[in-house]
N, C-alpha and C. Protein backbone atom coordinates (compact mmCIF):
# COMPACT_ATOMS: atom_id res chain seq x y z
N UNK A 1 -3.14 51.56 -62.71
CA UNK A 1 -1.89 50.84 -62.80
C UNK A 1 -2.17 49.34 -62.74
N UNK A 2 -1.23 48.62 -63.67
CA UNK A 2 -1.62 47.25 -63.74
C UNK A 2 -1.20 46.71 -62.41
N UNK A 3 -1.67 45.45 -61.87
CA UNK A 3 -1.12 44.77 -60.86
C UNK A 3 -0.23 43.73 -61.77
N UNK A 4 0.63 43.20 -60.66
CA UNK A 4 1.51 42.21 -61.15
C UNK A 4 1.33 40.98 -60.73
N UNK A 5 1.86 39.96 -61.08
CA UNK A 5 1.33 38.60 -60.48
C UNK A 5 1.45 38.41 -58.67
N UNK A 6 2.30 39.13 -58.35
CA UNK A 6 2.77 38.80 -56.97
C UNK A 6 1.44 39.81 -55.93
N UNK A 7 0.91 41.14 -56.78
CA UNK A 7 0.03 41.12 -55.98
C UNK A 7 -1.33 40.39 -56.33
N UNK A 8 -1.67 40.16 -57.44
CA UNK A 8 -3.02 39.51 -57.76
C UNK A 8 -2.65 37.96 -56.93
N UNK A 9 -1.75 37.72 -56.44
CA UNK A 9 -1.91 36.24 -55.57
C UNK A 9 -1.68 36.61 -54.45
N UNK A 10 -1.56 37.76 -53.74
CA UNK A 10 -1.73 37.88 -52.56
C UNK A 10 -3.51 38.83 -52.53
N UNK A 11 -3.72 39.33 -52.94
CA UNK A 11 -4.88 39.54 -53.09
C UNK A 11 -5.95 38.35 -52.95
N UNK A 12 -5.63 37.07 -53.86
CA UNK A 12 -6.23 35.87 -53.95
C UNK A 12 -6.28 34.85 -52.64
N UNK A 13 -5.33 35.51 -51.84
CA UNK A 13 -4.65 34.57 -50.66
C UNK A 13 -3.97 33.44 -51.02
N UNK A 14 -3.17 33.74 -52.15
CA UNK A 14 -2.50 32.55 -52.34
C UNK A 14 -1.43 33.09 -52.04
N UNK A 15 -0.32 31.64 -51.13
CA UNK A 15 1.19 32.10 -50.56
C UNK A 15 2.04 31.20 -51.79
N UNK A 16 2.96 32.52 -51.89
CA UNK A 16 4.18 32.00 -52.71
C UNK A 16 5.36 31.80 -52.14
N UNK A 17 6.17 30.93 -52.83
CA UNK A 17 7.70 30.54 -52.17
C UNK A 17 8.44 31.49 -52.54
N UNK A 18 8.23 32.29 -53.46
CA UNK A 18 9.16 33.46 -53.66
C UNK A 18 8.36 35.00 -53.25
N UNK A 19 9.46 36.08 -52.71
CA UNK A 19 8.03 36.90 -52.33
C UNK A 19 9.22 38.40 -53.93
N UNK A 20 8.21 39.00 -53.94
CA UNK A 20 8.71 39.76 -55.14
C UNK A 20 9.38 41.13 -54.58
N UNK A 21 10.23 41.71 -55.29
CA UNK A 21 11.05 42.55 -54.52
C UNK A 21 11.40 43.64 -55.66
N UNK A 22 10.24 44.72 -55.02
CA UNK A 22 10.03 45.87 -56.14
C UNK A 22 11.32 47.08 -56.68
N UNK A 23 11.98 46.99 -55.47
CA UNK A 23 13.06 47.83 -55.32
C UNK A 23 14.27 47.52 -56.59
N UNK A 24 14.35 45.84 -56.34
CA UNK A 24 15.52 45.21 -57.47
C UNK A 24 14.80 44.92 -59.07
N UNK A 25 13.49 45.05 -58.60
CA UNK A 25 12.29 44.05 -59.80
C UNK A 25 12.99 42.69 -59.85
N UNK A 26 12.46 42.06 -58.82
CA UNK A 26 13.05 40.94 -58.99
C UNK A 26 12.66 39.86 -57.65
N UNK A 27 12.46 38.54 -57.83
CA UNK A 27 12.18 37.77 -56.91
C UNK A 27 13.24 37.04 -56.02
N UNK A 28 12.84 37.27 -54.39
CA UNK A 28 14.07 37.12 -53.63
C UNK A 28 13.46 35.48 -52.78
N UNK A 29 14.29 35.11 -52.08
CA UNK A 29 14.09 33.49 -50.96
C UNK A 29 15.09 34.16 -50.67
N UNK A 30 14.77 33.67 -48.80
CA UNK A 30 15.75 33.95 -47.86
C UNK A 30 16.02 32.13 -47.76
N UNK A 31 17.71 31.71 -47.86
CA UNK A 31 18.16 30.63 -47.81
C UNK A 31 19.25 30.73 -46.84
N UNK A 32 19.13 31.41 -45.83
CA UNK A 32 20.36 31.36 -45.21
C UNK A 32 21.22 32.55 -45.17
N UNK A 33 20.86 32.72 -46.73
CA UNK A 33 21.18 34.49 -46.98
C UNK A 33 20.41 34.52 -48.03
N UNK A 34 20.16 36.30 -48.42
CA UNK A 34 19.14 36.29 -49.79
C UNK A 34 19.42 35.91 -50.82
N UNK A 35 18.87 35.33 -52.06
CA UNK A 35 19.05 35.33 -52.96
C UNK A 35 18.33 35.98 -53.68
N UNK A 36 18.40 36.92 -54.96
CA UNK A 36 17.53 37.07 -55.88
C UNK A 36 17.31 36.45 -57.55
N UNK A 37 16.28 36.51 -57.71
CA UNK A 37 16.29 36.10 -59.52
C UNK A 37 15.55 36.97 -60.12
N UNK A 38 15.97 37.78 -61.10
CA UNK A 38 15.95 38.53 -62.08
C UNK A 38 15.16 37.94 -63.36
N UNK A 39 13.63 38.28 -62.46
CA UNK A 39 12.24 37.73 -63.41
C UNK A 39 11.79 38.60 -63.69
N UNK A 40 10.54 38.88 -64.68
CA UNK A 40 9.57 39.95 -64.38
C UNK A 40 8.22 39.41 -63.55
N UNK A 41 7.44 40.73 -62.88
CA UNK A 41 6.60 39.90 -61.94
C UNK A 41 5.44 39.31 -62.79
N UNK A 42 5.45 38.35 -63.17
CA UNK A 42 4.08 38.16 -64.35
C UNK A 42 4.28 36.36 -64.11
N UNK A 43 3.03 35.29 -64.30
CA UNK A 43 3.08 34.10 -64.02
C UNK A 43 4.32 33.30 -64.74
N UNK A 44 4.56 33.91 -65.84
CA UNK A 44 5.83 33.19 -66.82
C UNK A 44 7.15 33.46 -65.82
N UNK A 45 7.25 34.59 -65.36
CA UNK A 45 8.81 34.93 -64.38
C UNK A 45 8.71 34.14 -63.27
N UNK A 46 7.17 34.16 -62.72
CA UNK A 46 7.68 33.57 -61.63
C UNK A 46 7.95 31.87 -61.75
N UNK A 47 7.54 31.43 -62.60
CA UNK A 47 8.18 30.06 -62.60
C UNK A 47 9.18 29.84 -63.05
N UNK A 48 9.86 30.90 -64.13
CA UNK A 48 11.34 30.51 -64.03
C UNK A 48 12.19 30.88 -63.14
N UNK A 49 11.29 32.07 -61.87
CA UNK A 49 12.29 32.25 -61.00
C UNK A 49 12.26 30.87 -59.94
N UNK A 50 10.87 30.17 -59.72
CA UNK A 50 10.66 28.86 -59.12
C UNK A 50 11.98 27.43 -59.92
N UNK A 51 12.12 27.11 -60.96
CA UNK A 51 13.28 26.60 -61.50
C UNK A 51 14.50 27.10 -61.27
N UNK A 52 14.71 28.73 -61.37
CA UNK A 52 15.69 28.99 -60.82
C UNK A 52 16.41 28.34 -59.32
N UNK A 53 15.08 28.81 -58.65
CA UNK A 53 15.69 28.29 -57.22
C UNK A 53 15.57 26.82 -56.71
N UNK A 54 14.98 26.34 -57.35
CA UNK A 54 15.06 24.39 -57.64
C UNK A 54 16.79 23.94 -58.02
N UNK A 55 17.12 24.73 -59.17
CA UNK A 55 18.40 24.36 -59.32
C UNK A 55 19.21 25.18 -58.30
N UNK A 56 19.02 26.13 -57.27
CA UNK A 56 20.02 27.17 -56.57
C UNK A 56 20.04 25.60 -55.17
N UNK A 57 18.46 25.30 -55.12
CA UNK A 57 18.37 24.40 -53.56
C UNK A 57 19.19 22.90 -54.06
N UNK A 58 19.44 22.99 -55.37
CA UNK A 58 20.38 21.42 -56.22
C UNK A 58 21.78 21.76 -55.62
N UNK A 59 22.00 22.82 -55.97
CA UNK A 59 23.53 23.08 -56.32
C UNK A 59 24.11 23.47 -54.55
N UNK A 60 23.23 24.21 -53.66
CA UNK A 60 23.31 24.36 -52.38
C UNK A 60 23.62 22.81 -51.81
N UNK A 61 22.72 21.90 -51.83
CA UNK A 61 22.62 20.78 -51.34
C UNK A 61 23.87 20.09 -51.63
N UNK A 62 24.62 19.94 -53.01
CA UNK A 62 25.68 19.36 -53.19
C UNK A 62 26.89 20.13 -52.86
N UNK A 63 26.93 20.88 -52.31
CA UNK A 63 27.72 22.02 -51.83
C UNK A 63 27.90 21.91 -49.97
N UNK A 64 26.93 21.65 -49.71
CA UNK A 64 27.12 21.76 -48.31
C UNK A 64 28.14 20.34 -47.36
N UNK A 65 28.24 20.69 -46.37
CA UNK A 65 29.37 19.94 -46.02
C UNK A 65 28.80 17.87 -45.31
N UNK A 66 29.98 17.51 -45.57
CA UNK A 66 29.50 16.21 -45.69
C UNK A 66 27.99 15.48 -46.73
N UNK A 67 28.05 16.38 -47.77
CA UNK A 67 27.15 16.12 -48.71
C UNK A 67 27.18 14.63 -49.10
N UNK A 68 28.31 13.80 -48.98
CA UNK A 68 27.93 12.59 -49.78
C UNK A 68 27.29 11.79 -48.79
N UNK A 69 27.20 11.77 -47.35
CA UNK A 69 26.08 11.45 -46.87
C UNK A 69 24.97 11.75 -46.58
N UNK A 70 24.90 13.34 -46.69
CA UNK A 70 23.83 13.51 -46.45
C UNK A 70 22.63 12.71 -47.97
N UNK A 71 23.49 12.71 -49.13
CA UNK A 71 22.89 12.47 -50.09
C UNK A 71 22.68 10.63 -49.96
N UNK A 72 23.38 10.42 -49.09
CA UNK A 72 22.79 8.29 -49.05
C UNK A 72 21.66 8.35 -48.25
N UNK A 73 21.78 9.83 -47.23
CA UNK A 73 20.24 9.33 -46.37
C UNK A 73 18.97 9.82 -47.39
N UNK A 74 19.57 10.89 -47.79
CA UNK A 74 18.09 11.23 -48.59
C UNK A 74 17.42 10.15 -49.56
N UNK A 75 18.67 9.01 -49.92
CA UNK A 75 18.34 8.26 -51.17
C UNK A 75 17.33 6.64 -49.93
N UNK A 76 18.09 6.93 -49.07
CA UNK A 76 17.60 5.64 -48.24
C UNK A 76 16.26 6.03 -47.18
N UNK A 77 16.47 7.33 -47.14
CA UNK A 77 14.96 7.32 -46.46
C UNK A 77 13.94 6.97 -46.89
N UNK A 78 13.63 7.21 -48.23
CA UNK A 78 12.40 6.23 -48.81
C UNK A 78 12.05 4.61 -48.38
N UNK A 79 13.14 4.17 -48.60
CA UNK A 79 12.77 2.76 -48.20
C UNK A 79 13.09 2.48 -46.94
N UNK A 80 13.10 3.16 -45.84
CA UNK A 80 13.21 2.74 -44.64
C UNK A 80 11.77 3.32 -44.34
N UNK A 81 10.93 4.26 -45.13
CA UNK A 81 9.79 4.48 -44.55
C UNK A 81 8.77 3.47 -45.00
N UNK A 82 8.99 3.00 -46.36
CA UNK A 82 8.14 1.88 -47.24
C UNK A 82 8.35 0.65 -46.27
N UNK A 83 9.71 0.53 -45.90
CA UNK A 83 9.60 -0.79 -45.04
C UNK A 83 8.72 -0.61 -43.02
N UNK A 84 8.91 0.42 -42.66
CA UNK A 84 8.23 0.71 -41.60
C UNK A 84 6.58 0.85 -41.80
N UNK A 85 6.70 0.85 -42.72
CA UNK A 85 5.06 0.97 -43.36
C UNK A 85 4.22 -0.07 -43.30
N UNK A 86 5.03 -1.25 -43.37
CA UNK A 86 4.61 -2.65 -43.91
C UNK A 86 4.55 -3.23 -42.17
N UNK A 87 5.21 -2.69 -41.62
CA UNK A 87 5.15 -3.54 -40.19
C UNK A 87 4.62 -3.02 -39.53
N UNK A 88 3.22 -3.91 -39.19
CA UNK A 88 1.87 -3.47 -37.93
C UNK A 88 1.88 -3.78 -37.25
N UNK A 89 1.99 -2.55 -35.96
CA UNK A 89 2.02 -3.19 -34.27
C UNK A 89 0.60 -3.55 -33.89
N UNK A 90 0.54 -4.12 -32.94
CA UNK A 90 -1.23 -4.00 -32.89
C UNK A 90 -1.33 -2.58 -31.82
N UNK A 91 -2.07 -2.04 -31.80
CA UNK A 91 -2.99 -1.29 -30.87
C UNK A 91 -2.82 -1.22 -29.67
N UNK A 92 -2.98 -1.93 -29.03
CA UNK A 92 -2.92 -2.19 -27.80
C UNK A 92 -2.29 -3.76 -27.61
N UNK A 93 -0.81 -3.62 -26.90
CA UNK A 93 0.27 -4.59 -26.61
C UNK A 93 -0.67 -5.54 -25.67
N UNK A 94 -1.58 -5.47 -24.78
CA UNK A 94 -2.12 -6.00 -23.71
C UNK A 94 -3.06 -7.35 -24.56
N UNK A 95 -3.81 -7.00 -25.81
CA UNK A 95 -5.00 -7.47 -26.00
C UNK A 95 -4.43 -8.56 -27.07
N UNK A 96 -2.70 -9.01 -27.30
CA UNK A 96 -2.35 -9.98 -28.11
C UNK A 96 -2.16 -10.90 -27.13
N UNK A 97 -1.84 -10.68 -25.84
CA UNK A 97 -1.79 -11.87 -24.68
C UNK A 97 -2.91 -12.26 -24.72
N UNK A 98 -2.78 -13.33 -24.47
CA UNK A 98 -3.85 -14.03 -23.38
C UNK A 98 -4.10 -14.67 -21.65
């Protein structure tokens, strides 16, 4: 019997974000609750089931509550880390005295 992609990468030890779900034929993510996508198990399904759930974690995100801020922090955390980046404490507070 052929293997399918989901076991030849666990075989490989490689971990996937989707785990495959023989019962439905089909790839599930637990998000809170299950979801499935209706791939076949082979490297081509599983990346459109990976796009699938790229756009499921899009459409979740703009969905959830108080989304329009959560969406200014996500846009502003970048540059509050670029700017924390730029400012060097020294090492040791003691050894800038004199």
């Amino acid at each position: 019997m052929a293997q399918g992609y989901s076991e030849k990468c666990k075989a490989g030890g490689v971990k996937l974000e989707l785990t495959w779900f023989a019962a439905r034929k089909s790839w599930k993510k637990y998000i809170g609750k299950l979801y499935y996508f209706k791939y076949p198990n082979t490297k081509q399904g599983y990346e459109q089931a990976l796009l699938a759930l790229v756009e499921l974690k899009a459409e979740l995100d703009n969905e959830r509550p108080h989304a329009e801020v959560w969406q200014h922090h996500k846009k502003t955390l970048p540059n509050c880390q670029k700017l924390l980046g730029q400012i060097r404490m020294p090492e040791d507070r003691n050894s800038t005295q004199a």
